[in-house]
Protein backbone atom coordinates (compact mmCIF):
# COMPACT_ATOMS: atom_id res chain seq x y z
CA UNK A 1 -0.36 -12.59 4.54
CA UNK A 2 -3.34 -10.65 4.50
CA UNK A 3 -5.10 -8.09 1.95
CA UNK A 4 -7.19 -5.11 2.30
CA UNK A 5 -8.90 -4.05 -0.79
CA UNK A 6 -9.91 -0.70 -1.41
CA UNK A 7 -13.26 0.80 -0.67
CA UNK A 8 -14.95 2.12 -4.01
CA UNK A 9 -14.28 6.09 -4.42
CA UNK A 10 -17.06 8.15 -3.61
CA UNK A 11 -16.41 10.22 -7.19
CA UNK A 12 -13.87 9.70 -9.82
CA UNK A 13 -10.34 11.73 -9.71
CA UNK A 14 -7.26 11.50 -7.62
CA UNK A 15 -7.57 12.90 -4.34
CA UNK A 16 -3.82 14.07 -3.22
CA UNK A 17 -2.92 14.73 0.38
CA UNK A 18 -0.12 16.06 1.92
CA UNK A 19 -0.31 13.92 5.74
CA UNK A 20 2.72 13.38 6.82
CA UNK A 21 3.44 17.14 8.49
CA UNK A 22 -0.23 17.20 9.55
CA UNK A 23 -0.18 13.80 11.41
CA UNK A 24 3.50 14.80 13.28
CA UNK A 25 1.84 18.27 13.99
CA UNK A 26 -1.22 16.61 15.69
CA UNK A 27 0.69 13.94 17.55
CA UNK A 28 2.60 16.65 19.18
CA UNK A 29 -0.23 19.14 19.64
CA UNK A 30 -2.28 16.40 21.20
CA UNK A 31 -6.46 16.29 20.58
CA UNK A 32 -7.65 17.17 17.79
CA UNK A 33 -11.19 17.89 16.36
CA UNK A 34 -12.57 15.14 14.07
CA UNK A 35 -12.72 17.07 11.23
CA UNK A 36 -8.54 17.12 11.42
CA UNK A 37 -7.51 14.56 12.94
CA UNK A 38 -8.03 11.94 15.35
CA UNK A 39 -5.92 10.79 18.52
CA UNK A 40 -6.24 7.55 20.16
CA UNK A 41 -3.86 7.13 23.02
CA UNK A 42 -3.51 3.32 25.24
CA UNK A 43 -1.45 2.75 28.33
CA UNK A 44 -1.09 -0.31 29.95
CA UNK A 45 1.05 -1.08 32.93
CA UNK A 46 1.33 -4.50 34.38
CA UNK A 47 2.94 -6.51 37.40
CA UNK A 48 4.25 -9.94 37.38
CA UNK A 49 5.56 -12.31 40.25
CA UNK A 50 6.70 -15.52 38.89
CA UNK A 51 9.41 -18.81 39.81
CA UNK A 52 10.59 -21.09 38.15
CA UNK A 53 13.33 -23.68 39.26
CA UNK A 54 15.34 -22.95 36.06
CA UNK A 55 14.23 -20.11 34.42
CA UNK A 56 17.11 -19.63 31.67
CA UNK A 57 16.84 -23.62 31.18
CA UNK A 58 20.45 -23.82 31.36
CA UNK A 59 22.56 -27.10 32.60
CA UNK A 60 22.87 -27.94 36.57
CA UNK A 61 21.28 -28.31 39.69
CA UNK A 62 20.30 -25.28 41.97
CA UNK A 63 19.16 -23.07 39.61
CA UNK A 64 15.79 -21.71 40.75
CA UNK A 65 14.81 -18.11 40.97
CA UNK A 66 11.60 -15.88 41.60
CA UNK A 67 10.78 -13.16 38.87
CA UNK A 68 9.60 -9.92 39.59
CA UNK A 69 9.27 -7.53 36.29
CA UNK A 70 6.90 -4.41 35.60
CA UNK A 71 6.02 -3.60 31.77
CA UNK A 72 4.96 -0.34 30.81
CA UNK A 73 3.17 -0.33 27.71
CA UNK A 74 2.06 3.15 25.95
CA UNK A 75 0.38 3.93 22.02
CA UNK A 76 -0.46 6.93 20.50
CA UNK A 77 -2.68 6.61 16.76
CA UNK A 78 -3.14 9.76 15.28
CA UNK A 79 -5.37 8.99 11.65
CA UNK A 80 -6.43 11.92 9.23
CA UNK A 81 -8.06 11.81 6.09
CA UNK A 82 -7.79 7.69 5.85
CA UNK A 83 -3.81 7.87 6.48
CA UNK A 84 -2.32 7.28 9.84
CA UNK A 85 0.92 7.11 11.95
CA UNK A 86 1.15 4.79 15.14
CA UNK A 87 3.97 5.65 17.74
CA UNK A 88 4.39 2.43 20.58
CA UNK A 89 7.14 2.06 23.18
CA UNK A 90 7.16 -0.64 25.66
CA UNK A 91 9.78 -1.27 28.63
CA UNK A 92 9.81 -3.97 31.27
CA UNK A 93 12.06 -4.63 33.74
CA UNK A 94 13.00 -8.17 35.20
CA UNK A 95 14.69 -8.51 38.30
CA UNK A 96 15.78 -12.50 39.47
CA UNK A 97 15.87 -13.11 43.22
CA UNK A 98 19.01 -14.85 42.51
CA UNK A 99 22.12 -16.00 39.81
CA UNK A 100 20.85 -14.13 36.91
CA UNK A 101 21.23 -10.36 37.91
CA UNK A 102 18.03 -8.23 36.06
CA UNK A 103 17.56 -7.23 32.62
CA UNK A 104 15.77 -4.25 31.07
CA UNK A 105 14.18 -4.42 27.39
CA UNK A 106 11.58 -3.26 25.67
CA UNK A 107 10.30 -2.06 21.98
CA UNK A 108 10.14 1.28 20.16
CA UNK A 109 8.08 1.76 17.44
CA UNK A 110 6.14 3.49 14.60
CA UNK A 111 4.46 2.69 12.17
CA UNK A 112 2.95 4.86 9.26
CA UNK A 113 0.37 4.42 6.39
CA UNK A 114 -0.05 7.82 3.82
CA UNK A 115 -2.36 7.53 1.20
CA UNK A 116 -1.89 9.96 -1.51
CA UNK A 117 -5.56 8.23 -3.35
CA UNK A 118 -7.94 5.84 -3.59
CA UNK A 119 -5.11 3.77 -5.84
CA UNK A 120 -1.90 4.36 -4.46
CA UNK A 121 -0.49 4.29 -0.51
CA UNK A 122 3.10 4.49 1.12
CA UNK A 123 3.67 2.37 4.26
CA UNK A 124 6.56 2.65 6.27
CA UNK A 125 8.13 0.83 9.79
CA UNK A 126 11.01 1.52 11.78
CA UNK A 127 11.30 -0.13 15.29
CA UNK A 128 14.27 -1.41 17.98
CA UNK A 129 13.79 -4.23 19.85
CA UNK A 130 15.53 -5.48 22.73
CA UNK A 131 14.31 -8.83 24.45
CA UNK A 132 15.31 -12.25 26.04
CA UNK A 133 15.98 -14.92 24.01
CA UNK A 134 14.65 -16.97 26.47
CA UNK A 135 10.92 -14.91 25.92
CA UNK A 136 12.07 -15.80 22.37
CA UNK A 137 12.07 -19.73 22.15
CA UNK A 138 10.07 -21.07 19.76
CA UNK A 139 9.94 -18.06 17.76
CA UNK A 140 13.57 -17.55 17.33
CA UNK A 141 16.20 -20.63 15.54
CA UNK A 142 19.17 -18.88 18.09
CA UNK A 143 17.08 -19.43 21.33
CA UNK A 144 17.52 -23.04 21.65
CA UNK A 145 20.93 -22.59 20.93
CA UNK A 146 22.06 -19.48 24.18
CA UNK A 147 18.74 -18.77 26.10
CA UNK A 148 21.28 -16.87 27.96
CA UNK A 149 21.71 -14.02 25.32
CA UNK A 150 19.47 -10.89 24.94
CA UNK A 151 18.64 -9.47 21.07
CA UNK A 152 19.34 -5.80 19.90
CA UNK A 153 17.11 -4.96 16.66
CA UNK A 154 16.94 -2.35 14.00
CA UNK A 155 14.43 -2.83 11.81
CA UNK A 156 13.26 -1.02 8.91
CA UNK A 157 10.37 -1.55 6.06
CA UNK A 158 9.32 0.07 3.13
CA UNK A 159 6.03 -0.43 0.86
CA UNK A 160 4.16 0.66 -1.75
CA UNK A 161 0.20 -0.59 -2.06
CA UNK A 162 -0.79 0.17 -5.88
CA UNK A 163 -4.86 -0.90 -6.59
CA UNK A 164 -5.00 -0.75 -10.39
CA UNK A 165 -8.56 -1.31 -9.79
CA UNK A 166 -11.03 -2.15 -6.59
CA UNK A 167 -9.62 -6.10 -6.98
CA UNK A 168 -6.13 -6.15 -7.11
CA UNK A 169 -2.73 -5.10 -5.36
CA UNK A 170 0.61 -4.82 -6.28
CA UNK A 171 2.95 -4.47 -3.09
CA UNK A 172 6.75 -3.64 -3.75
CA UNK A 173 8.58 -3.86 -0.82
CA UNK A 174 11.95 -3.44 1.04
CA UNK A 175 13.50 -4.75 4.53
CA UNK A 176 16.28 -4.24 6.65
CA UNK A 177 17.55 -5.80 9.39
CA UNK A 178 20.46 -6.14 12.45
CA UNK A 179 20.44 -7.94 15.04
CA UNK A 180 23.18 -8.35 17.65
CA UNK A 181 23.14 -10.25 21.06
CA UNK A 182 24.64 -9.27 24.13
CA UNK A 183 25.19 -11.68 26.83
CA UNK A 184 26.44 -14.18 24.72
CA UNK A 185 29.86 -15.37 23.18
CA UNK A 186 28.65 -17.96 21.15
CA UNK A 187 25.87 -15.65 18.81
CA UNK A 188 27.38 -12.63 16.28
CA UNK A 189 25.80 -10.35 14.88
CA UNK A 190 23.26 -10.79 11.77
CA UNK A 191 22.15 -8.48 8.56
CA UNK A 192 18.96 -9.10 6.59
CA UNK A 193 17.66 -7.13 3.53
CA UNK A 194 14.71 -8.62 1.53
CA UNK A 195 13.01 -6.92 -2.05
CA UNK A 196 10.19 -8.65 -3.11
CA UNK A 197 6.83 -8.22 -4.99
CA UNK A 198 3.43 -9.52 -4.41
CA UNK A 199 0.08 -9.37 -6.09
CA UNK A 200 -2.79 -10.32 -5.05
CA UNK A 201 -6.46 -10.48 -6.59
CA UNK A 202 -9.65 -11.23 -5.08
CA UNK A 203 -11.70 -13.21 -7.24
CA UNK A 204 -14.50 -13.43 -5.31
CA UNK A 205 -15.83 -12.39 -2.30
CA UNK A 206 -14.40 -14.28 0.18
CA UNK A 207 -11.33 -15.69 -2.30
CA UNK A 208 -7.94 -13.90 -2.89
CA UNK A 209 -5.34 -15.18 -4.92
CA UNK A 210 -1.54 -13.73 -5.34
CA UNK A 211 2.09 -14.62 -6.30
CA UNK A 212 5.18 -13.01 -4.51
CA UNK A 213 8.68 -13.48 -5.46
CA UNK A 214 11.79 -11.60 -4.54
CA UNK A 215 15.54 -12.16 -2.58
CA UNK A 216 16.69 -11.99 0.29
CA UNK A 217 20.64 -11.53 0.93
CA UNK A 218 21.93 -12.48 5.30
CA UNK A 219 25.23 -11.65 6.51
CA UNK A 220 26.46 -13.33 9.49
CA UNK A 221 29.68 -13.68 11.04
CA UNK A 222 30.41 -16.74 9.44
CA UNK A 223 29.40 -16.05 5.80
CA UNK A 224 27.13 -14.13 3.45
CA UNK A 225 23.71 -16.30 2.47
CA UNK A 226 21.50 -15.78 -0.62
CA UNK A 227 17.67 -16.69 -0.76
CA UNK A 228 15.40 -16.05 -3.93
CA UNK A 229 11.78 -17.14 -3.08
CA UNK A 230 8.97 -17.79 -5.40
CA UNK A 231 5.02 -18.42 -4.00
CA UNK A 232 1.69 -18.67 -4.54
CA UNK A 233 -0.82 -16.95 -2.22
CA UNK A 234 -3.94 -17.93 -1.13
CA UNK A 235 -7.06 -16.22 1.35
CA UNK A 236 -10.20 -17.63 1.78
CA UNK A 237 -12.79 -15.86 4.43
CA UNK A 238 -16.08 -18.13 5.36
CA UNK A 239 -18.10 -16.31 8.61
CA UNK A 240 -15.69 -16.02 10.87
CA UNK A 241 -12.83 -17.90 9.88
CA UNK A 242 -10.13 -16.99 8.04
CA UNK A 243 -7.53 -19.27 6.32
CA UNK A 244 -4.08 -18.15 4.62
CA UNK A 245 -1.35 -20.41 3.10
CA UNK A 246 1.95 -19.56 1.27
CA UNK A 247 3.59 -22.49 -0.70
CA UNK A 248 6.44 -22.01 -2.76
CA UNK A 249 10.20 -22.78 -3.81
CA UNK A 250 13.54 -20.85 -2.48
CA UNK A 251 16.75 -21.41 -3.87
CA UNK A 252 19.83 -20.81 -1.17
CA UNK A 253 23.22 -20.33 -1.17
CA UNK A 254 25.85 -19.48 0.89
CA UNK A 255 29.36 -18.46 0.82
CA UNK A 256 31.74 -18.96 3.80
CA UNK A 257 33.78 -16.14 5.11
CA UNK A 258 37.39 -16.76 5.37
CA UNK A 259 40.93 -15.04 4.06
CA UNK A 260 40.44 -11.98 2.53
CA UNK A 261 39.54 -13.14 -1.75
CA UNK A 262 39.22 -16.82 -0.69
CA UNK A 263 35.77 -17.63 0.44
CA UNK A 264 34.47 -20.77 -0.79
CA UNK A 265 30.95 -20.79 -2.43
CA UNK A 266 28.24 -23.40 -1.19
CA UNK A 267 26.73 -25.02 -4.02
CA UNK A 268 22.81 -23.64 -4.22
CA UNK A 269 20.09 -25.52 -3.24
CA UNK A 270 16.05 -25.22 -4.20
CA UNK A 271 13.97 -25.85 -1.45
CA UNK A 272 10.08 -25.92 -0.87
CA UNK A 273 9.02 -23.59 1.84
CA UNK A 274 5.98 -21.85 3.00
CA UNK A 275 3.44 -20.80 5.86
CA UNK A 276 -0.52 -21.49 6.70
CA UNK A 277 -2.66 -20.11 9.25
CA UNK A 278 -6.87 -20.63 10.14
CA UNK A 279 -8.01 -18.74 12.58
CA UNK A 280 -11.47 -17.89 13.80
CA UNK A 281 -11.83 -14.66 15.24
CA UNK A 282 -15.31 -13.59 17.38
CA UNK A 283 -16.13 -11.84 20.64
CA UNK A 284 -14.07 -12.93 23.32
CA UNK A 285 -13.24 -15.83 21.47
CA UNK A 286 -10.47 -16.59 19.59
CA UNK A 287 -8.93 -20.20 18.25
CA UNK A 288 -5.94 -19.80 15.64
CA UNK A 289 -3.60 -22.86 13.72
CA UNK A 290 -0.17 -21.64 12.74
CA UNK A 291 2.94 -23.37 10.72
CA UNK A 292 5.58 -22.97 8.63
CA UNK A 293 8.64 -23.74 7.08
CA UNK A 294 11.54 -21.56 5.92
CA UNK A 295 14.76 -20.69 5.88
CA UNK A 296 16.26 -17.93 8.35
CA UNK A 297 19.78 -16.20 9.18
CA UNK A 298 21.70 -17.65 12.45
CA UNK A 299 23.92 -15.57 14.55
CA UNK A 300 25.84 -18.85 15.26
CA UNK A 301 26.58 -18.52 11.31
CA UNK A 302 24.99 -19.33 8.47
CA UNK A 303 21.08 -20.66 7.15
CA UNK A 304 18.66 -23.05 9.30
CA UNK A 305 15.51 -24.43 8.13
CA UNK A 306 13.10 -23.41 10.98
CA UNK A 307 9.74 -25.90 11.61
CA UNK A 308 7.18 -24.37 13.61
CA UNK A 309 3.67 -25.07 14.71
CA UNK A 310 1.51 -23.12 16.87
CA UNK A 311 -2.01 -23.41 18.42
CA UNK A 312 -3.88 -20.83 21.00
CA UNK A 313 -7.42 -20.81 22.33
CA UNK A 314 -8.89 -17.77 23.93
CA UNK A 315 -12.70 -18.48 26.03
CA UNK A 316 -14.41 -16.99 27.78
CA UNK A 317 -15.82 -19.14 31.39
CA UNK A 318 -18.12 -16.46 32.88
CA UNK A 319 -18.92 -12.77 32.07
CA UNK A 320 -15.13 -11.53 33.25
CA UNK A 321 -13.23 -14.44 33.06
CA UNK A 322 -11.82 -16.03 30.48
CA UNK A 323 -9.37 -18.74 29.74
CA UNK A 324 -6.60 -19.03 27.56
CA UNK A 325 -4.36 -22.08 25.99
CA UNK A 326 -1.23 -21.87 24.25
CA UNK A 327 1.54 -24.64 22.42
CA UNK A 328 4.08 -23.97 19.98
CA UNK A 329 6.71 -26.04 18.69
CA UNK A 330 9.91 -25.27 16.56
CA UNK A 331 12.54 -26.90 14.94
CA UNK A 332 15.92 -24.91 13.72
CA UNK A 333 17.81 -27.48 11.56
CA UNK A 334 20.82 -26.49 10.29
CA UNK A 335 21.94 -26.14 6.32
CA UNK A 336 25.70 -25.90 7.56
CA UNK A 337 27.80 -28.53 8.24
CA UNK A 338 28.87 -28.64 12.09
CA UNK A 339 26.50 -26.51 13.23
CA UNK A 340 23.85 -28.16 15.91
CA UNK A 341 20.00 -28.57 15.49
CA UNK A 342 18.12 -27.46 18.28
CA UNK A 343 14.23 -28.30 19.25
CA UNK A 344 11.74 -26.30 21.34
CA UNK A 345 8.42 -26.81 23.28
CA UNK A 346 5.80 -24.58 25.32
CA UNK A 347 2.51 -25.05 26.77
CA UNK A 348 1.12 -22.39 28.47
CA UNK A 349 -2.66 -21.85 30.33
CA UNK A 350 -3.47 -18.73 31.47
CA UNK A 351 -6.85 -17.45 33.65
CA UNK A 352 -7.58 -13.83 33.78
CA UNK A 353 -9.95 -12.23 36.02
CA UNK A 354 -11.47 -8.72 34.79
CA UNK A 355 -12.64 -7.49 38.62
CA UNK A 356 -12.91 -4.07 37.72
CA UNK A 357 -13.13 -2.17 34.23
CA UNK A 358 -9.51 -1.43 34.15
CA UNK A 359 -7.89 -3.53 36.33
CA UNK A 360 -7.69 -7.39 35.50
CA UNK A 361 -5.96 -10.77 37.60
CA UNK A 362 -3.99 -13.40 36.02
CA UNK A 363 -2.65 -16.78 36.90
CA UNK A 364 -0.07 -18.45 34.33
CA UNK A 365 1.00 -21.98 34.74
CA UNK A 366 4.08 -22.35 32.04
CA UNK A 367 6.19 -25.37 30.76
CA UNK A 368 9.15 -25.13 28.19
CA UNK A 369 11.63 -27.27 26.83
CA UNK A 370 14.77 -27.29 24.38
CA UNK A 371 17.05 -30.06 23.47
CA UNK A 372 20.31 -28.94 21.70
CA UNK A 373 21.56 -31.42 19.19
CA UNK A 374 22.13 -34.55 20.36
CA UNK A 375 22.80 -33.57 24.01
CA UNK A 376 19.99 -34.50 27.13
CA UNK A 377 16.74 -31.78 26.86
CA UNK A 378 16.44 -29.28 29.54
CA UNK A 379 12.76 -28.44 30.99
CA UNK A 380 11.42 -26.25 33.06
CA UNK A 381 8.12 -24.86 34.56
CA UNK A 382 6.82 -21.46 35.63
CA UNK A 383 3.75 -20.45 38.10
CA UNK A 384 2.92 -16.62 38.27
CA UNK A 385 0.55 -14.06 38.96
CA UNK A 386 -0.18 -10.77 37.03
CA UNK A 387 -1.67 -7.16 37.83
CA UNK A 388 -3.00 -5.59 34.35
CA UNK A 389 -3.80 -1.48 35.33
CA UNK A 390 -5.46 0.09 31.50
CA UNK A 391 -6.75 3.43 32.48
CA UNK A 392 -9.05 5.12 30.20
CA UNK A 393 -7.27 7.69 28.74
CA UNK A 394 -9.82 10.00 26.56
């Protein structure tokens, strides 16, 4: 989790703004003069040509296939007055050469940040998301389990960021969530909302400290699941690195569907849980530690524990190329009897080549691997190339 304080006010008094109409009026209208508002729009469109002798890593021999997919990837930022909204859509399109057909998906997005003053601001998401599980498989505890499937998301947040004073903030927040798969029979469809409440104070310059507690209540197709959570918050900034840890307690419980008045309650459990990152963040050179462990929703039914770790390396080898390095691992255990535990694994190095300002080369080299319960693991490796076009748009 990360914090941004508030800068002190240039004179005392509440300053209120009415944004919202103003920001949707200059997205639409386009370029505005800086006194306004400001618009920042990206586009980035790439190519990728890729095989892999089992690209969905699914059971059997003859199952290799070349990749061919084009990603279109477009923002517009328009900011006013210290408040902003963020529109992003992204659509690729994957054909296979052979057995798997093609798939389109893709991500639509916005994002917006009002601040009425110095002391209070209103942040708000809404997004749909449509993408492989396979893209998906150490970041997702129903990958392991159908690589096959593709997710379908609605997702919705709402904050408020109160700063009582220029060294603390108290975050209320709510989540939604839905997620169904298609291409699958053996995933159903999932529902998330979360409330919770964090505070956080910096105590020094570098230090924050914070608490955030709240509940979380999953539906799946195979029962309705209960999480409160309770943690304590930590930030500490030193040059260029930044660390962030979460350790805390959740208590779960679920209840399994059944007859209409006869589901059978699980008897709650308290569990320790929590999330740490370091990262160290400079030109055109980036080196990050991730982990965690929590509890999350299955669409197979019911709560896994999910286990992850995750390292990546960017650096630079000359004055346009650069290098970078990527492994993640993730374990989805299971907190329902009968239901399997699945592990995954990927290592990826990728070179890129920046030939001309807005054109850059890539080379991937790509292994993954998932192991379903107690049956044999399936691996499988990927070579590609990549085209990155990123006009200059203003």
């Amino acid at each position: 989790m990360s914090w941004s304080f508030p800068e002190p006010a240039a004179r005392p008094g509440r300053r209120r703004r009415h944004l919202p109409a103003a920001l949707i009026a200059a997205a639409l209208a386009g370029p505005a003069s800086p006194a306004s508002a400001q618009t920042v729009p990206e586009l980035t469109v790439r190519g990728d040509l890729t095989y892999s002798p089992n690209p969905l890593l699914l059971p059997g021999d003859d199952r290799g296939a070349l990749l061919a997919e084009v990603t279109v990837d477009s923002k517009l930022t328009v900011s006013a007055d210290q408040s902003e909204l963020a529109f992003r859509g992204t659509i690729t399109d994957r054909k296979y050469s052979r057995l798997y057909g093609n798939v389109l998906f893709g991500e639509a997005r916005v994002d917006a940040t009002y601040r009425d003053s110095e002391y209070l601001s209103i942040l708000g998401t809404g997004q749909f998301r449509r993408l492989p599980l396979i893209d998906r498989l150490t970041t997702s505890v129903d990958a392991g389990i159908d690589p096959r499937a593709v997710s379908n998301t609605i997702y919705a947040r709402l904050a408020v960021r109160w700063n009582p004073d220029a060294h603390t903030i108290i975050t209320p927040e709510f989540e939604a969530e839905r997620t169904g798969y298609s291409e699958s029979s053996l995933l159903g469809t999932t529902r998330v909302m979360r409330g919770a409440v964090s505070i956080a104070a910096r105590t020094d310059a570098t230090t924050t400290l914070g608490a955030r507690g709240g509940a979380r209540f999953s539906k799946a197709r195979g029962g309705d699941g209960t999480t409160w959570f309770l943690d304590a918050t930590v930030e500490k900034v030193l040059r260029d690195w930044k660390a962030s840890a979460e350790l805390g307690v959740e208590r779960n419980s679920f209840r399994a569907g059944g007859l209409p008045g006869s589901s059978s309650p699980r008897s709650a459990r308290l569990l320790i849980g929590g999330r740490g990152s370091l990262c160290r963040d400079r030109e055109r050179r980036e080196i990050c530690f991730r982990a965690g462990l929590f509890s999350e929703i299955s669409g197979l039914g019911g709560l896994q524990r999910r286990t992850f770790l995750n390292a990546s390396l960017q650096e630079p080898i000359g004055e346009r190329v650069s290098v970078r390095l990527l492994g993640e691992y993730q374990h989805a255990g299971t907190g329902s009897d009968g239901l399997p535990a699945t592990d995954a694994y990927r290592a990826a190095a990728t070179l890129e080549w920046e030939f001309l300002p807005s054109l850059t080369f890539g080379g991937t080299l790509e292994y993954i691997r998932r192991k379903l319960g107690v049956s044999g693991a399936i691996d499988a490796v990927f070579a590609g190339v990549s085209l990155r076009f990123t006009p200059r748009l203003q």
